[in-house]
Protein backbone atom coordinates (compact mmCIF):
# COMPACT_ATOMS: atom_id res chain seq x y z
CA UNK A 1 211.99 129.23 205.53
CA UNK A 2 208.17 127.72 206.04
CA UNK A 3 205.98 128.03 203.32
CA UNK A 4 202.22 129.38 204.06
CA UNK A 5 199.42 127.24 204.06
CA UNK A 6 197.77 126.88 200.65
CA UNK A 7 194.61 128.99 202.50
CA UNK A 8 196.72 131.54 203.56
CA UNK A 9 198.58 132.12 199.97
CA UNK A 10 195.19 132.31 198.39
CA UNK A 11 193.84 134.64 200.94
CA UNK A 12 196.94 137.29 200.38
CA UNK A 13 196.50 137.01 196.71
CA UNK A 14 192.99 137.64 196.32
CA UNK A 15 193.62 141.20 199.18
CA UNK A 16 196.78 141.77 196.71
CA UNK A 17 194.36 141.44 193.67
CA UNK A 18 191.79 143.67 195.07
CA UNK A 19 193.75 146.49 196.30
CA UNK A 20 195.60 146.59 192.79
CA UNK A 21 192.37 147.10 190.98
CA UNK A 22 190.71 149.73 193.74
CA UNK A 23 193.97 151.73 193.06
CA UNK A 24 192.96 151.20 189.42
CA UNK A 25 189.49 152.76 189.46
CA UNK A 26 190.83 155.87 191.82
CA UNK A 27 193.44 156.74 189.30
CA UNK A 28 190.68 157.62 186.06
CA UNK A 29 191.06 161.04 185.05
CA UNK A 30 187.45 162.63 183.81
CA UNK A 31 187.26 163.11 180.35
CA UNK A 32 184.93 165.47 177.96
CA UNK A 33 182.24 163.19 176.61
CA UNK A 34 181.44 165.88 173.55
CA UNK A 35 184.84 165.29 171.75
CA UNK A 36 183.74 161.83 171.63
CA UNK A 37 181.35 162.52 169.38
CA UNK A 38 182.23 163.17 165.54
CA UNK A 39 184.26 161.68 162.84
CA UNK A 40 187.64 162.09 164.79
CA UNK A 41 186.65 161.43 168.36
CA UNK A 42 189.29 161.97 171.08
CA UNK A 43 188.74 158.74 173.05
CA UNK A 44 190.58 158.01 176.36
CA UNK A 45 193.53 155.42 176.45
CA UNK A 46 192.53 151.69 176.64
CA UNK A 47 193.12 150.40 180.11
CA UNK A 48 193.68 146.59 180.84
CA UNK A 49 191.90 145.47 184.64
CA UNK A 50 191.93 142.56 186.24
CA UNK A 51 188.31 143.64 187.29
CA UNK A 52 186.88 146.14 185.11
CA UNK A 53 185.23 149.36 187.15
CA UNK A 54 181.87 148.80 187.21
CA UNK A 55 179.44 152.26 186.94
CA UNK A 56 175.70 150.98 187.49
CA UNK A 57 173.04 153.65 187.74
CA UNK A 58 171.38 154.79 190.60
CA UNK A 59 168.09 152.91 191.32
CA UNK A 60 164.91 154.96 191.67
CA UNK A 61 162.02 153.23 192.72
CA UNK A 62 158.34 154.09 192.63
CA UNK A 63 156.82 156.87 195.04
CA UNK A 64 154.19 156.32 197.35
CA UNK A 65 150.72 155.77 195.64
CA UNK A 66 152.88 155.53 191.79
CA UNK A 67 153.17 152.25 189.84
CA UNK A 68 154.11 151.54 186.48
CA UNK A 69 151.30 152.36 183.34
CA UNK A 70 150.69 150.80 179.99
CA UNK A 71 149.48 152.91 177.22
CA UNK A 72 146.28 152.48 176.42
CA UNK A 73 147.16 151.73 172.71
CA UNK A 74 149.19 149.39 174.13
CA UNK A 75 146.87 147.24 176.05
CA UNK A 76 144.66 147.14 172.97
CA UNK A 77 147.35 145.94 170.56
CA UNK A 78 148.03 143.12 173.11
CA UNK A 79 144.07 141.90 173.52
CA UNK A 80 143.92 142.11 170.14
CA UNK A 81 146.67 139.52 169.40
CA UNK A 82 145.06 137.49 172.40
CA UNK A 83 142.15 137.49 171.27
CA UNK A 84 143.22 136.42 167.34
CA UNK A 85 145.63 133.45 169.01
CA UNK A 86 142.24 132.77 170.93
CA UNK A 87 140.49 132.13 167.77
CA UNK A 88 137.60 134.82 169.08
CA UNK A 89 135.22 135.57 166.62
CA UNK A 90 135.01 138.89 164.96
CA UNK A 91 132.57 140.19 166.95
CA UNK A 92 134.09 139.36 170.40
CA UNK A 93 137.31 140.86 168.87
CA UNK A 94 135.11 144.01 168.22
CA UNK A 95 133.81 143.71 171.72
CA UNK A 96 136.78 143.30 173.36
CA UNK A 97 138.42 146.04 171.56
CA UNK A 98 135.85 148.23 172.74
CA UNK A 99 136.01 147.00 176.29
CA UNK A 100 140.08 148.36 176.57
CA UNK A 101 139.48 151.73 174.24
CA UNK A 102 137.07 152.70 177.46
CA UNK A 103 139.58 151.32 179.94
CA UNK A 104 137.17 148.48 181.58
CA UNK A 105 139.39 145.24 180.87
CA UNK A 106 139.55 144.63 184.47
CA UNK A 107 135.37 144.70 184.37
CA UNK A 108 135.54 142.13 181.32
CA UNK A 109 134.33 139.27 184.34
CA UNK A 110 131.65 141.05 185.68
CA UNK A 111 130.69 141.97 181.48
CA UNK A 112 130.71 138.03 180.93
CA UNK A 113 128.95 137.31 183.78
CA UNK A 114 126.08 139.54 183.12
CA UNK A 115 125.91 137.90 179.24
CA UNK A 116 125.79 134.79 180.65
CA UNK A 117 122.93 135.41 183.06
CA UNK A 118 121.19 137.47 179.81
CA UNK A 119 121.39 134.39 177.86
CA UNK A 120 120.31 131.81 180.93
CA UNK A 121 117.35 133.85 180.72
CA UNK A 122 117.16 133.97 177.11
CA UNK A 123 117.24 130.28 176.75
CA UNK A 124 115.02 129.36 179.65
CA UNK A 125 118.06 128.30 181.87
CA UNK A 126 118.75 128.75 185.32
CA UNK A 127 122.08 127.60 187.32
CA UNK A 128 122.41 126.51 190.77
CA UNK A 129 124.69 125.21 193.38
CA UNK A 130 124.24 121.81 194.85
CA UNK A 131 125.98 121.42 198.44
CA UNK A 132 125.94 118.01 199.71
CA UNK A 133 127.28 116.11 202.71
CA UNK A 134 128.91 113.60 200.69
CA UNK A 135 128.63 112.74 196.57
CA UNK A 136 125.23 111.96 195.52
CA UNK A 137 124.80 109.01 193.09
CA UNK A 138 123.62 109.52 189.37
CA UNK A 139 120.10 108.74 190.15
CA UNK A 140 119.99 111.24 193.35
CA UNK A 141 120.65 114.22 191.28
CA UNK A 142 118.73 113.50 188.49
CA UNK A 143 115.72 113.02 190.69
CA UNK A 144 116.77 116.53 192.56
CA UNK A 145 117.43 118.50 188.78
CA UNK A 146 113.64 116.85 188.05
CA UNK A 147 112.28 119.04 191.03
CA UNK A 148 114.09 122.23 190.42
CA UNK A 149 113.21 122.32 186.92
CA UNK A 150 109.80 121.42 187.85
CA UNK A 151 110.01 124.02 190.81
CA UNK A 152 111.19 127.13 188.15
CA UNK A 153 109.91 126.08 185.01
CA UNK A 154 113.79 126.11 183.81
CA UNK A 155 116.13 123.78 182.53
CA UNK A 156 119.01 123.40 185.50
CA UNK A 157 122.46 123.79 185.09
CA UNK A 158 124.39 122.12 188.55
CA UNK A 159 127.42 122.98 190.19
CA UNK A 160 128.03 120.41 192.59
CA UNK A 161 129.84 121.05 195.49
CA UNK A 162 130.63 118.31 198.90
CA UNK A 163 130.40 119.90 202.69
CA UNK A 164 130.79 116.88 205.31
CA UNK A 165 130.02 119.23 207.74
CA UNK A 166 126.14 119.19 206.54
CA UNK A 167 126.11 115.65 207.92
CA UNK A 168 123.70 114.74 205.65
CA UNK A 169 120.76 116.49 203.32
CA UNK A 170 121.91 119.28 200.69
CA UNK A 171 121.60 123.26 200.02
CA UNK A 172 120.22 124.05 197.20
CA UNK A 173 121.20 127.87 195.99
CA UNK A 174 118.78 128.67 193.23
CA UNK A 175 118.10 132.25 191.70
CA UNK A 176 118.81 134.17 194.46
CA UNK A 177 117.23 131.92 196.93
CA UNK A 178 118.68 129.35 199.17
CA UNK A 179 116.87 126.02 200.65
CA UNK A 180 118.63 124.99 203.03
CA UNK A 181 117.67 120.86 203.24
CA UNK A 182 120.76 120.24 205.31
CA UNK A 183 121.03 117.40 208.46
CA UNK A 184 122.85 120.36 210.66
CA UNK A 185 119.82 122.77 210.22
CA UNK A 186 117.50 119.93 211.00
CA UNK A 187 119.04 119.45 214.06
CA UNK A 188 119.81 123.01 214.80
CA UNK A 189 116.06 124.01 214.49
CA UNK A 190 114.76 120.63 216.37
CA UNK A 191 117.38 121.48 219.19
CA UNK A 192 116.07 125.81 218.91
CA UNK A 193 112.25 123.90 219.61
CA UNK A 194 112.98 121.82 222.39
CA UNK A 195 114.79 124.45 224.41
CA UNK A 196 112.44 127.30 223.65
């Protein structure tokens, strides 16, 4: 007599293996799950498995237009500790607590933002954003901060930004207003004269 390859012995065991324990599962009587309960509970009789049955729950998953919510108490408890691990001062703790009691944490940006332009104006401040076609040297900017200030009367705080499409020149976006000193424009307006 021939004995099976090694793969094949495996293979019949595991089949043997898993038909024994699906004959297993079928075979469970229902029981009452209320004399469970109580000082003397009738419990059912302990079954060894190979593979124990497994009974997961149906999943459910949101509806159309539903998502998950926090409570609102919630949310608050959690900016609060945020805010004290932050080392926020009392009264941006206050503020912030505030903020989430009328449900507007997701306008907190847009709050900070309007602050911060408040106290630009406050403190005689103005920001702007500096586009250039490649990084300008120390002594570049500082002339160009000299003329803004000069040009607004403000002190002026620069975000720099590079764009080697300008070619060369910058873009200067300053309160709402943009001058546009850029190479490409140049050109673009000489080329708009000579054809028109």
């Amino acid at each position: 007599m021939t004995k099976a390859p090694a793969g094949k012995r495996l293979r019949a065991a595991l089949a043997c293996a898993t038909a024994l324990t699906l004959a297993a599962c079928s075979k469970e009587t229902p029981f009452d799950v209320a004399s469970q309960i109580g000082p003397n509970p009738n419990l059912p009789p302990l079954q060894q498995y190979l593979f124990p049955p497994m009974r997961l729950a149906r999943v459910v998953g949101w509806k159309e237009g539903e998502k998950p919510t926090v409570a609102d108490g919630l949310k608050i408890e959690a900016l609060a500790k945020i805010a004290e691990r932050l080392e926020l001062s009392f009264p941006v703790r206050s503020f912030t607590a505030v903020v989430a009691q009328h449900g507007r944490i997701r306008d907190l940006p847009a709050i900070a933002e309007a602050y911060r332009r408040m106290l630009d104006d406050l403190m005689g401040r103005a920001r702007t954003t500096l586009t250039f076609a490649q990084a300008p040297s120390d002594a570049d900017l500082g002339r160009l901060l000299e003329r803004l200030e000069a040009l607004s009367r403000k002190k002026i705080i620069p975000t720099v930004n590079v764009d080697a499409g300008l070619i060369g020149g910058v873009i200067v976006e300053l309160e709402g207003r943009t001058y546009d000193g850029s190479l490409t424009t140049r050109l673009a307006e000489a080329q708009r004269r000579l054809a028109g």
